[in-house]
Protein backbone atom coordinates (compact mmCIF):
# COMPACT_ATOMS: atom_id res chain seq x y z
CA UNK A 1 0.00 0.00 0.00
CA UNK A 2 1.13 3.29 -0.76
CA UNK A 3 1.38 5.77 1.88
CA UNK A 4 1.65 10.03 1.11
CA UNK A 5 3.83 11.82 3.79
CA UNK A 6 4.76 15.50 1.24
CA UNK A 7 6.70 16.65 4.54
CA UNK A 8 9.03 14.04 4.27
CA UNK A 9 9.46 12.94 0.84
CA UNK A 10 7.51 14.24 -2.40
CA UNK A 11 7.56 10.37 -3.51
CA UNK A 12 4.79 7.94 -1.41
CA UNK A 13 6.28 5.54 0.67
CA UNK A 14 5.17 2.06 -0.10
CA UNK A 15 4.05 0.13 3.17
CA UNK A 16 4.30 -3.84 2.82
CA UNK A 17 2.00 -6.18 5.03
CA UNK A 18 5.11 -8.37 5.47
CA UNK A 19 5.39 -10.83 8.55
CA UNK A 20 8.36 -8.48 9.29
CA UNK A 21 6.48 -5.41 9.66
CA UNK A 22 3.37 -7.26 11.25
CA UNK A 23 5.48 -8.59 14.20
CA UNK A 24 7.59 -4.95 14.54
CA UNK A 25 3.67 -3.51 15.05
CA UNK A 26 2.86 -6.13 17.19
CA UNK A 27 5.80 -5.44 19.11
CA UNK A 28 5.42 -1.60 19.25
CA UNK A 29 1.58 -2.45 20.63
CA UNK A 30 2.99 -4.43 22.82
CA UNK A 31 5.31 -2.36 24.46
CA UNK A 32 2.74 0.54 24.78
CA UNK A 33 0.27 -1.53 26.70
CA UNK A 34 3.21 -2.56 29.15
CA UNK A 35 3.81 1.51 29.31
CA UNK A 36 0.61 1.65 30.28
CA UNK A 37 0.23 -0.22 32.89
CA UNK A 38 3.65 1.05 34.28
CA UNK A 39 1.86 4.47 34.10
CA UNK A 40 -1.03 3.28 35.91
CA UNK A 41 0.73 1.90 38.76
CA UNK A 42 1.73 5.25 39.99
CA UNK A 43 -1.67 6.61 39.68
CA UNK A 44 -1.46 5.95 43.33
CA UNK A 45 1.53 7.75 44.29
CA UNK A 46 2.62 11.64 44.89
CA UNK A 47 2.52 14.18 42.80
CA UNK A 48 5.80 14.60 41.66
CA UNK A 49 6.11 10.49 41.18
CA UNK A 50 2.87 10.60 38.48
CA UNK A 51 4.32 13.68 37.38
CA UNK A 52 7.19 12.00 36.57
CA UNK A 53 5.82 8.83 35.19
CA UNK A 54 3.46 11.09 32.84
CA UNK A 55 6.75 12.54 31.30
CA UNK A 56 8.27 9.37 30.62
CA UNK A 57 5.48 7.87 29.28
CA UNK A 58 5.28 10.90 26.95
CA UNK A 59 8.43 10.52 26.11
CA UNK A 60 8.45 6.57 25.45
CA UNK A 61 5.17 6.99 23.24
CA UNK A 62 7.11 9.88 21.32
CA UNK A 63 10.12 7.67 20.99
CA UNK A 64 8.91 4.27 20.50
CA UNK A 65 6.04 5.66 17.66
CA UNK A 66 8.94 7.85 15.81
CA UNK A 67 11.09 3.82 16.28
CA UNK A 68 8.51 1.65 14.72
CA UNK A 69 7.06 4.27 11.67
CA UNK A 70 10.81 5.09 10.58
CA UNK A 71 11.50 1.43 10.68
CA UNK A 72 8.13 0.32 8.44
CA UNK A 73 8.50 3.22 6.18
CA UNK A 74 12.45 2.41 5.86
CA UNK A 75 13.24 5.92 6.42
CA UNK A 76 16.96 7.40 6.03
CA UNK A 77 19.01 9.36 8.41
CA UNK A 78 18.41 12.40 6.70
CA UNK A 79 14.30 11.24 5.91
CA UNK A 80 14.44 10.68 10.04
CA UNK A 81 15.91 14.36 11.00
CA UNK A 82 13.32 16.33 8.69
CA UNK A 83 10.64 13.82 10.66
CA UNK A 84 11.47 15.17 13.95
CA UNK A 85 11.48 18.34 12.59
CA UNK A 86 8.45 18.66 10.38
CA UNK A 87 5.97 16.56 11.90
CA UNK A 88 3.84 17.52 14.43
CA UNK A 89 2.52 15.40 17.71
CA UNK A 90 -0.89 14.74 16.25
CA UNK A 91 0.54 14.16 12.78
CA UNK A 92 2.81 11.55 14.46
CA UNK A 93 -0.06 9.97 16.39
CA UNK A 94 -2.11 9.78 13.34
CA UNK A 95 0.22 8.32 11.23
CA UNK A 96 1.36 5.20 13.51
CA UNK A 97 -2.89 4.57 14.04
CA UNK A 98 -2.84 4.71 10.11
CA UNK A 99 0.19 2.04 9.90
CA UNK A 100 -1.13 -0.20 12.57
CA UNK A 101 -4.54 -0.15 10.51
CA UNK A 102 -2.94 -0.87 7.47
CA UNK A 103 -0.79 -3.61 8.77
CA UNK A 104 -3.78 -5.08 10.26
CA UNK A 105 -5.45 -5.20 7.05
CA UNK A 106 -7.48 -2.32 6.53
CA UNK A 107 -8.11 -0.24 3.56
CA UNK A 108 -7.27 3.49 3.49
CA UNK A 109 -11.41 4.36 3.16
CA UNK A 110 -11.87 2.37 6.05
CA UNK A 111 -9.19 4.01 7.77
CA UNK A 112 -10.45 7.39 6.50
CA UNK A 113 -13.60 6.58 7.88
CA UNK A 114 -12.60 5.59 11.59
CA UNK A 115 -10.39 8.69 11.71
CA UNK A 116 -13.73 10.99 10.51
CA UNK A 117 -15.98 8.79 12.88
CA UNK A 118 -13.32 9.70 15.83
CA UNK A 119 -13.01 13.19 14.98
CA UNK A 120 -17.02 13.35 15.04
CA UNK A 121 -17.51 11.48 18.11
CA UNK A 122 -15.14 14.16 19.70
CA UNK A 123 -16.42 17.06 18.53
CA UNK A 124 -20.08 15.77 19.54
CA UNK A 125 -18.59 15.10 23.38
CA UNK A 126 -17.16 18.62 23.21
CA UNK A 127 -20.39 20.04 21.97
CA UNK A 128 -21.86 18.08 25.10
CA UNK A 129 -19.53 19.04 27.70
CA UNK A 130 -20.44 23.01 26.33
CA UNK A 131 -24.22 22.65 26.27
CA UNK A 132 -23.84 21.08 29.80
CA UNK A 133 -21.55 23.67 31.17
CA UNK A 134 -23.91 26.68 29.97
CA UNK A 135 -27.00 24.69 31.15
CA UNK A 136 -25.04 24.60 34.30
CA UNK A 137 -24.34 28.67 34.70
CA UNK A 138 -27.70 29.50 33.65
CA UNK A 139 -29.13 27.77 36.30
């Protein structure tokens, strides 16, 4: 499949369901959900501990996302510099989703249409949480 990422390379990037990329995603899923729970153990502890935990969990989604989409796109050294520096954290977010998704077998309209269904769900509980908060003042 053929994936479009202009701020990186005018040429698409061709993205191969290979067992080798299936396994690196399961791997990089993987290692989030162990993150995860990491991050939810110190849910019970000080400030400055979640605080801390928080960080590093920013830090190893950052890191671990940038890892496994370099790695499935084959990016370069120089391809991997203009990616930290062009893309943005809800570009980089968006684009791992996407890969998973593809590697799991999905099509890019299906994609396209969970990523339009999110953004609608969210702007609908935004909408909600705004109605509710003026129903709240005016009363």
């Amino acid at each position: 499949m053929k994936l479009s990422l202009p701020e990186i390379r005018e040429e698409s990037f061709e993205v191969k369901t290979s067992i080798k990329n299936i396994k690196k995603m399961h791997a990089y899923q993987l290692g989030l959900a162990e993150h995860q729970e990491k991050l939810a153990s110190a849910q019970d502890g000080t400030l400055d501990e979640l605080t801390k935990a928080i960080a590093l969990d920013d830090q190893f989604v950052i890191n671990t996302a940038e890892k496994f989409i370099s790695e499935v796109l084959g990016l370069n050294k120089k391809e991997i510099d203009k990616f930290e520096e062009e893309i943005e954290r809800d570009q980089l977010m968006k684009l791992q989703s996407k890969l998973v998704l593809l590697l799991q077998g999905y099509n890019d309209d299906q994609i396209d249409t969970m990523f339009t269904e999110e953004v609608d769900s969210a702007e609908k509980k935004v909408q909600a949480l705004k109605n509710e908060k003026s129903t709240t003042t005016t009363n």
